[in-house]
Protein backbone atom coordinates (compact mmCIF):
# COMPACT_ATOMS: atom_id res chain seq x y z
CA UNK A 1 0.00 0.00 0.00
CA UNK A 2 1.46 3.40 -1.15
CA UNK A 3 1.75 6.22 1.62
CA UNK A 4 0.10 9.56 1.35
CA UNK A 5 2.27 12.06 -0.01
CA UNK A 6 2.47 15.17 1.87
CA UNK A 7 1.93 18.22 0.35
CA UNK A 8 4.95 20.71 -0.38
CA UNK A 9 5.02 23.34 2.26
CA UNK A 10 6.07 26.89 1.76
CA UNK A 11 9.85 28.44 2.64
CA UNK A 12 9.68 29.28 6.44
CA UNK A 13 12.22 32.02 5.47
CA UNK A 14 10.34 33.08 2.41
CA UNK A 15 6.93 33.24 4.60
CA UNK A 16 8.76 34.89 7.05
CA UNK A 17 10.47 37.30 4.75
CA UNK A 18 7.06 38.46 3.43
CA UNK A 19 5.17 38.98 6.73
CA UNK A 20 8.45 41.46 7.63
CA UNK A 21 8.05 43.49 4.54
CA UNK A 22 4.16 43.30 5.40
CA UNK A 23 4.91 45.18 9.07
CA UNK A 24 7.44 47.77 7.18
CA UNK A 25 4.46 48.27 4.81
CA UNK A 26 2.05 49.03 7.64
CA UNK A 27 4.43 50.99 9.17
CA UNK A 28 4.77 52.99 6.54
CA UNK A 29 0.97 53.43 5.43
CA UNK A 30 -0.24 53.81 9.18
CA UNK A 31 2.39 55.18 11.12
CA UNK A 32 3.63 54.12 14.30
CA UNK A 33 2.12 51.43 15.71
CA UNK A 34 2.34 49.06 19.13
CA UNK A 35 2.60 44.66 18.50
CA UNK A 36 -0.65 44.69 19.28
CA UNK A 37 -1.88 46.73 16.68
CA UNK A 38 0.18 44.79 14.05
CA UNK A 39 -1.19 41.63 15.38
CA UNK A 40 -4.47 43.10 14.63
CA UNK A 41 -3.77 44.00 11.33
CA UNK A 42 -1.76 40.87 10.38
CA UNK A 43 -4.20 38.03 11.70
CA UNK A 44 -1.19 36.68 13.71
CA UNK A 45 -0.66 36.65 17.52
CA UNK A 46 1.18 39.76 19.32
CA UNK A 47 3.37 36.84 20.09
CA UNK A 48 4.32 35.98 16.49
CA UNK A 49 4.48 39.81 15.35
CA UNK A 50 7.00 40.33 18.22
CA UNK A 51 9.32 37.92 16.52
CA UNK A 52 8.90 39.80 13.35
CA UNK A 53 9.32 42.58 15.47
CA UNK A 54 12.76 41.58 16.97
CA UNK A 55 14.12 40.81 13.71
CA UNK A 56 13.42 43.92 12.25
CA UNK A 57 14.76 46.16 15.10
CA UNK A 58 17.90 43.81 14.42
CA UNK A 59 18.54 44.75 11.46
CA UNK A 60 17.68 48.26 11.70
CA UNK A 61 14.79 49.01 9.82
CA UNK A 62 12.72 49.77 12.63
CA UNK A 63 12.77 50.78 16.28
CA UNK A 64 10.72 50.95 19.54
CA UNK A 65 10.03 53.97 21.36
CA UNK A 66 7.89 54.69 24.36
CA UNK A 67 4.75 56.81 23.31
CA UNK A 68 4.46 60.15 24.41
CA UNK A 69 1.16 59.55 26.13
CA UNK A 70 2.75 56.76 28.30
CA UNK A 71 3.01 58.36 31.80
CA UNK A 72 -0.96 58.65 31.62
CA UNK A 73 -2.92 55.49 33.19
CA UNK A 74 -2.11 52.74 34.52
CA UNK A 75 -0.19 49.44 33.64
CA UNK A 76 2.91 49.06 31.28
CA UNK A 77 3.74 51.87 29.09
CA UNK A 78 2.64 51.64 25.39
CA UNK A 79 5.43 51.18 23.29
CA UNK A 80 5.38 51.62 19.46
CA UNK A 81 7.40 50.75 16.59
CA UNK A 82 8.85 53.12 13.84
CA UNK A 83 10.42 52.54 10.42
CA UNK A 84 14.10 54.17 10.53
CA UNK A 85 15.63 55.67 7.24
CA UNK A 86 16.97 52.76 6.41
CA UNK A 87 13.53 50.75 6.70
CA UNK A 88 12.11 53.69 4.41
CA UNK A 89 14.92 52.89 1.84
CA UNK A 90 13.95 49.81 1.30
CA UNK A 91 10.53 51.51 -0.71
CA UNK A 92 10.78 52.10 -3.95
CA UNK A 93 11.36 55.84 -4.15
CA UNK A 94 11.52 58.57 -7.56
CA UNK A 95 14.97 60.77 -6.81
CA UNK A 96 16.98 59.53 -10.05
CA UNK A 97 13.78 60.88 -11.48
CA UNK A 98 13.69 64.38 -10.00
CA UNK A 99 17.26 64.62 -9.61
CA UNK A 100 17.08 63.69 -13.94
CA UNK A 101 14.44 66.64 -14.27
CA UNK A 102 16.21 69.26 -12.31
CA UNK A 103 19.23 68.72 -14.32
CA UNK A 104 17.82 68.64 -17.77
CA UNK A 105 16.19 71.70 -16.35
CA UNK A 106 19.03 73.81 -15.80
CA UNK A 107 20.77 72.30 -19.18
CA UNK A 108 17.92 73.80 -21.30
CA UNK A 109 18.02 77.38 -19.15
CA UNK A 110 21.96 77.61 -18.76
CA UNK A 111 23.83 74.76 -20.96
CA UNK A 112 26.65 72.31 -20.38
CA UNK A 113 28.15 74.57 -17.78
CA UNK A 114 25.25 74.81 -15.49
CA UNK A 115 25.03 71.10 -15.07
CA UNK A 116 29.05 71.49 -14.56
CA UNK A 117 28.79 73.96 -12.04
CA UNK A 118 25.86 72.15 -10.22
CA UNK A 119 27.87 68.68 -10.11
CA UNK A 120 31.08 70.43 -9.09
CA UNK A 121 28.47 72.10 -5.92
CA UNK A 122 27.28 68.39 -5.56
CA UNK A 123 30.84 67.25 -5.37
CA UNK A 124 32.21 70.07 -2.54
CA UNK A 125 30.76 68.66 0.13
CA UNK A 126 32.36 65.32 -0.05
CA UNK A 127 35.58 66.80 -1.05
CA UNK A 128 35.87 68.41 2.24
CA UNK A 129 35.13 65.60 3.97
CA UNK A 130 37.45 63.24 2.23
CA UNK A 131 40.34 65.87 2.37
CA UNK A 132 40.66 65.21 6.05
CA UNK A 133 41.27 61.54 5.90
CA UNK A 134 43.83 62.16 3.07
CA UNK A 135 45.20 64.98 5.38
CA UNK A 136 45.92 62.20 7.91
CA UNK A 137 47.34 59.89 5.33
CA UNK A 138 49.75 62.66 4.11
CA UNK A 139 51.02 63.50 7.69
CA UNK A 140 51.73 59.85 8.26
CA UNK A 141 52.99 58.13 5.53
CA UNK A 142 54.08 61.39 3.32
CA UNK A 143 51.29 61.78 0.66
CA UNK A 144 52.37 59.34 -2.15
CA UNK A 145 49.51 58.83 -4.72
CA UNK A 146 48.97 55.45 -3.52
CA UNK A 147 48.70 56.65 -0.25
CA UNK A 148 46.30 59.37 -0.78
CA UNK A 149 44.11 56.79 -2.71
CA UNK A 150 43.76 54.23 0.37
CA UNK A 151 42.35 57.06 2.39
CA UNK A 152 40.47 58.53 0.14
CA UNK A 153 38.93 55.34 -0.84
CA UNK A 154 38.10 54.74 2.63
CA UNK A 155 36.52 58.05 2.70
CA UNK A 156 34.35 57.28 0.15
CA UNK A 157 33.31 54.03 1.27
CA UNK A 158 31.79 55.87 4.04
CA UNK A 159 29.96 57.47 1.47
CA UNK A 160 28.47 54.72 -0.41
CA UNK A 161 30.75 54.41 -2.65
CA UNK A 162 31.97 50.99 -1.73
CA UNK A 163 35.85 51.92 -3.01
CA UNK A 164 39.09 50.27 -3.07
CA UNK A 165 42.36 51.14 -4.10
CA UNK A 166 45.63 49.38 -5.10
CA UNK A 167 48.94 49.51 -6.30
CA UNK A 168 49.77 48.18 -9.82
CA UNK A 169 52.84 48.02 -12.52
CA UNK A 170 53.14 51.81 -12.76
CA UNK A 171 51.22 53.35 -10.12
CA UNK A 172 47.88 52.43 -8.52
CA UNK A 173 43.93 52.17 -9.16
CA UNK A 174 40.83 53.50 -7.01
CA UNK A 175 37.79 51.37 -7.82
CA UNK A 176 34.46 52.18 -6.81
CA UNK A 177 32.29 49.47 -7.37
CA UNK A 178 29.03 51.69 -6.30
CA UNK A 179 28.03 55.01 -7.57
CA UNK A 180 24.78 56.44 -6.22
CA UNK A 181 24.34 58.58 -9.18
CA UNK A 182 25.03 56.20 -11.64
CA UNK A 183 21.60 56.79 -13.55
CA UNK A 184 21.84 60.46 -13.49
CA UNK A 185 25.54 60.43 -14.71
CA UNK A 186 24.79 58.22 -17.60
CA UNK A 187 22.42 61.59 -18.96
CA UNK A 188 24.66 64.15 -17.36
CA UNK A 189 28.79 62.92 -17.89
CA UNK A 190 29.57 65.99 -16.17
CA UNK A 191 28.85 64.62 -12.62
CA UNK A 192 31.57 61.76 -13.45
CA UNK A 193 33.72 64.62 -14.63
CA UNK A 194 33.47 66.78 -11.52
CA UNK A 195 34.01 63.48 -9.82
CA UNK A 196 36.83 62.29 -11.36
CA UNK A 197 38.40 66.43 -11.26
CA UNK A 198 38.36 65.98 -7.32
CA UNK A 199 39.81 62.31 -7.03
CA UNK A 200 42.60 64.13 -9.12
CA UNK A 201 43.05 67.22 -6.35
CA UNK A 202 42.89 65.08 -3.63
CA UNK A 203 45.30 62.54 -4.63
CA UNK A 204 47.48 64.96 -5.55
CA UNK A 205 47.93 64.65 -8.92
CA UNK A 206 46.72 63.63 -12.70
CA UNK A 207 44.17 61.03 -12.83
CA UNK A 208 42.62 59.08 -15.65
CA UNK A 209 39.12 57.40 -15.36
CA UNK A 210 39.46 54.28 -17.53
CA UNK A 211 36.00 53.10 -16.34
CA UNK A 212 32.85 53.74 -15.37
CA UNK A 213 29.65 52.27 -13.88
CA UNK A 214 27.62 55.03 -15.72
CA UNK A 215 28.79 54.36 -18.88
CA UNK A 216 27.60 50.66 -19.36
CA UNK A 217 31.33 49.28 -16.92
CA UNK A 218 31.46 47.20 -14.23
CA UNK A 219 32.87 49.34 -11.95
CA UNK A 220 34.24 52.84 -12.26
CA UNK A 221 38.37 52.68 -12.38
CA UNK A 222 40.53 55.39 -11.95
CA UNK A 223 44.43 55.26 -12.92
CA UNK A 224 46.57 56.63 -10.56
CA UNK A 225 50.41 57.49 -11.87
CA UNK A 226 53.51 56.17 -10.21
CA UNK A 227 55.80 58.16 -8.12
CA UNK A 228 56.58 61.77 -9.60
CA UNK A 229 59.86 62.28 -11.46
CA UNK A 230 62.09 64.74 -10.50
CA UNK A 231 61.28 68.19 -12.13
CA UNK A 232 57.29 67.91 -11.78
CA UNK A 233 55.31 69.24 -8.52
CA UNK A 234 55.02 67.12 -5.93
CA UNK A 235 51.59 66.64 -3.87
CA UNK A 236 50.41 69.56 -2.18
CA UNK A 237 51.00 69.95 1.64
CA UNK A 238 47.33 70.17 2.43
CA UNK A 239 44.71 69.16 -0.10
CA UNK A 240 42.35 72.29 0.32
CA UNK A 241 38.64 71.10 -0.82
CA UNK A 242 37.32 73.20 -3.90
CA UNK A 243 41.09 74.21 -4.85
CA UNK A 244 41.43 75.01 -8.09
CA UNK A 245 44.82 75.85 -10.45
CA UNK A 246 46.94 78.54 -9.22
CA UNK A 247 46.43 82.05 -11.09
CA UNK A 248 48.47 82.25 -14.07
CA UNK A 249 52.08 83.64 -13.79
CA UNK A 250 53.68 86.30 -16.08
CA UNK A 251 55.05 84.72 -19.34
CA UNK A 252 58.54 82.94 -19.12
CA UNK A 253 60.15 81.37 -22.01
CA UNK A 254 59.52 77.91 -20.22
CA UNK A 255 56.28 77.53 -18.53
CA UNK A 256 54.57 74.43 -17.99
CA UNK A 257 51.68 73.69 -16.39
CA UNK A 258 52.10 72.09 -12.85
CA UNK A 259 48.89 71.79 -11.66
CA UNK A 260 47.24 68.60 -11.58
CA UNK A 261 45.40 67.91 -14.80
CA UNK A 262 42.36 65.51 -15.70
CA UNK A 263 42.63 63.88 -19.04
CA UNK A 264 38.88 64.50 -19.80
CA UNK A 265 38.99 63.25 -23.51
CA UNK A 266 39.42 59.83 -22.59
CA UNK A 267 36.60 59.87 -19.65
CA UNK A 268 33.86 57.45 -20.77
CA UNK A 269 30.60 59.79 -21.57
């Protein structure tokens, strides 16, 4: 006699997966709310939305707070829960597409050069930021290229950027294999070359972008040179954030430029 076959069950992890996003969602259309209230909501016991609960606050997409009403009455304080930013991240969201219709905006009122001047704006705020950890790198281990690229490539990690860097035959890379703007810089090239125009300040010297996420890549790759020869400028003391080239000098019958230089024909558009 053949046994009964049991019917397949569902994924615990999958079921369990959904009823989280479920509280986020209910969060997010109803506000703060206490496990009691969830249970409600969910057809589940407090007891079960409490383990959804825990697992959640875990992870950091939502927390518990006491509510404001909570000295009044008697018994246990209510306590409710409340999606953090990173809980509201996880919902789909439009700012490639405002961020896209703001810049095509100011292209059609001020050209090219408005979007430049409006990614080089973006830009100045994580310059300054990032020039401090190179700042420490240069007082410690003298401000090679190389050097300036491991901090800075921390620094942007911090940011989102999820960067490395490395030392190769003839100098070094920094590889950032995240860009949040990578949409928006696929329309607009000028935000990748603002970008790569302050990796080149704060490393100290000319940079080349052989790659980049916004252009169809991988992972956006940025050549760094090997040590200076003798004769050329060497790092500046303290990279200053939003430093630019130094005023031109009267004419000499040898001037070169010393500043350092992006090579912006062979940045991918």
């Amino acid at each position: 006699m053949e046994s009964a076959v049991a019917p397949p069950r569902s994924s615990a992890p999958a079921d369990d997966g959904r009823t989280r996003d479920r509280v986020s969602a209910l969060l997010l259309e109803h506000g703060p709310q206490t496990a009691t209230e969830l249970a409600a909501r969910l057809g589940i016991s407090p007891a079960a939305v409490r383990r959804h609960l825990d697992s959640l606050v875990a992870a950091g997409r939502i927390e518990e707070r006491v509510a404001r009403d909570a000295h009044r009455g008697r018994g246990r304080p209510a306590r409710r829960f409340h999606l953090t930013d990173a809980g509201r991240s996880a919902f789909p969201h439009a700012y490639d597409d405002l961020a896209l219709t703001a810049l095509r905006y100011v292209a059609a009122a001020g050209g090219p050069d408005a979007v430049r001047a409006v990614a080089e704006q973006q830009l100045a705020g994580l310059e300054a930021r990032a020039s401090s950890a190179v700042q420490s790198a240069v007082d410690a281990a003298g401000g090679a290229p190389v050097d300036r690229a491991q901090a800075l490539a921390a620094a942007l990690t911090a940011e989102g950027y999820a960067a490395t860097a490395s030392a190769i035959s003839g100098g070094g890379q920094l590889c950032q294999h995240h860009c949040p703007v990578a949409h928006v810089a696929a329309e607009f090239p000028q935000l990748c070359e603002a970008e790569t125009a302050v990796i080149g300040r704060l490393v100290g010297s000319h940079v080349q972008r052989l790659a980049t996420i916004a252009h169809g890549d991988g992972i956006c790759t940025t050549h760094l040179p090997g040590p200076l020869r003798p004769g050329n400028r060497t790092a500046p003391a303290r990279p200053v954030p939003g430093e630019r080239a130094a005023p031109h000098s009267a004419p000499t019958s040898q001037s070169s430029s010393t500043a350092p230089e992006i090579d912006r024909e062979r940045t991918p558009a």
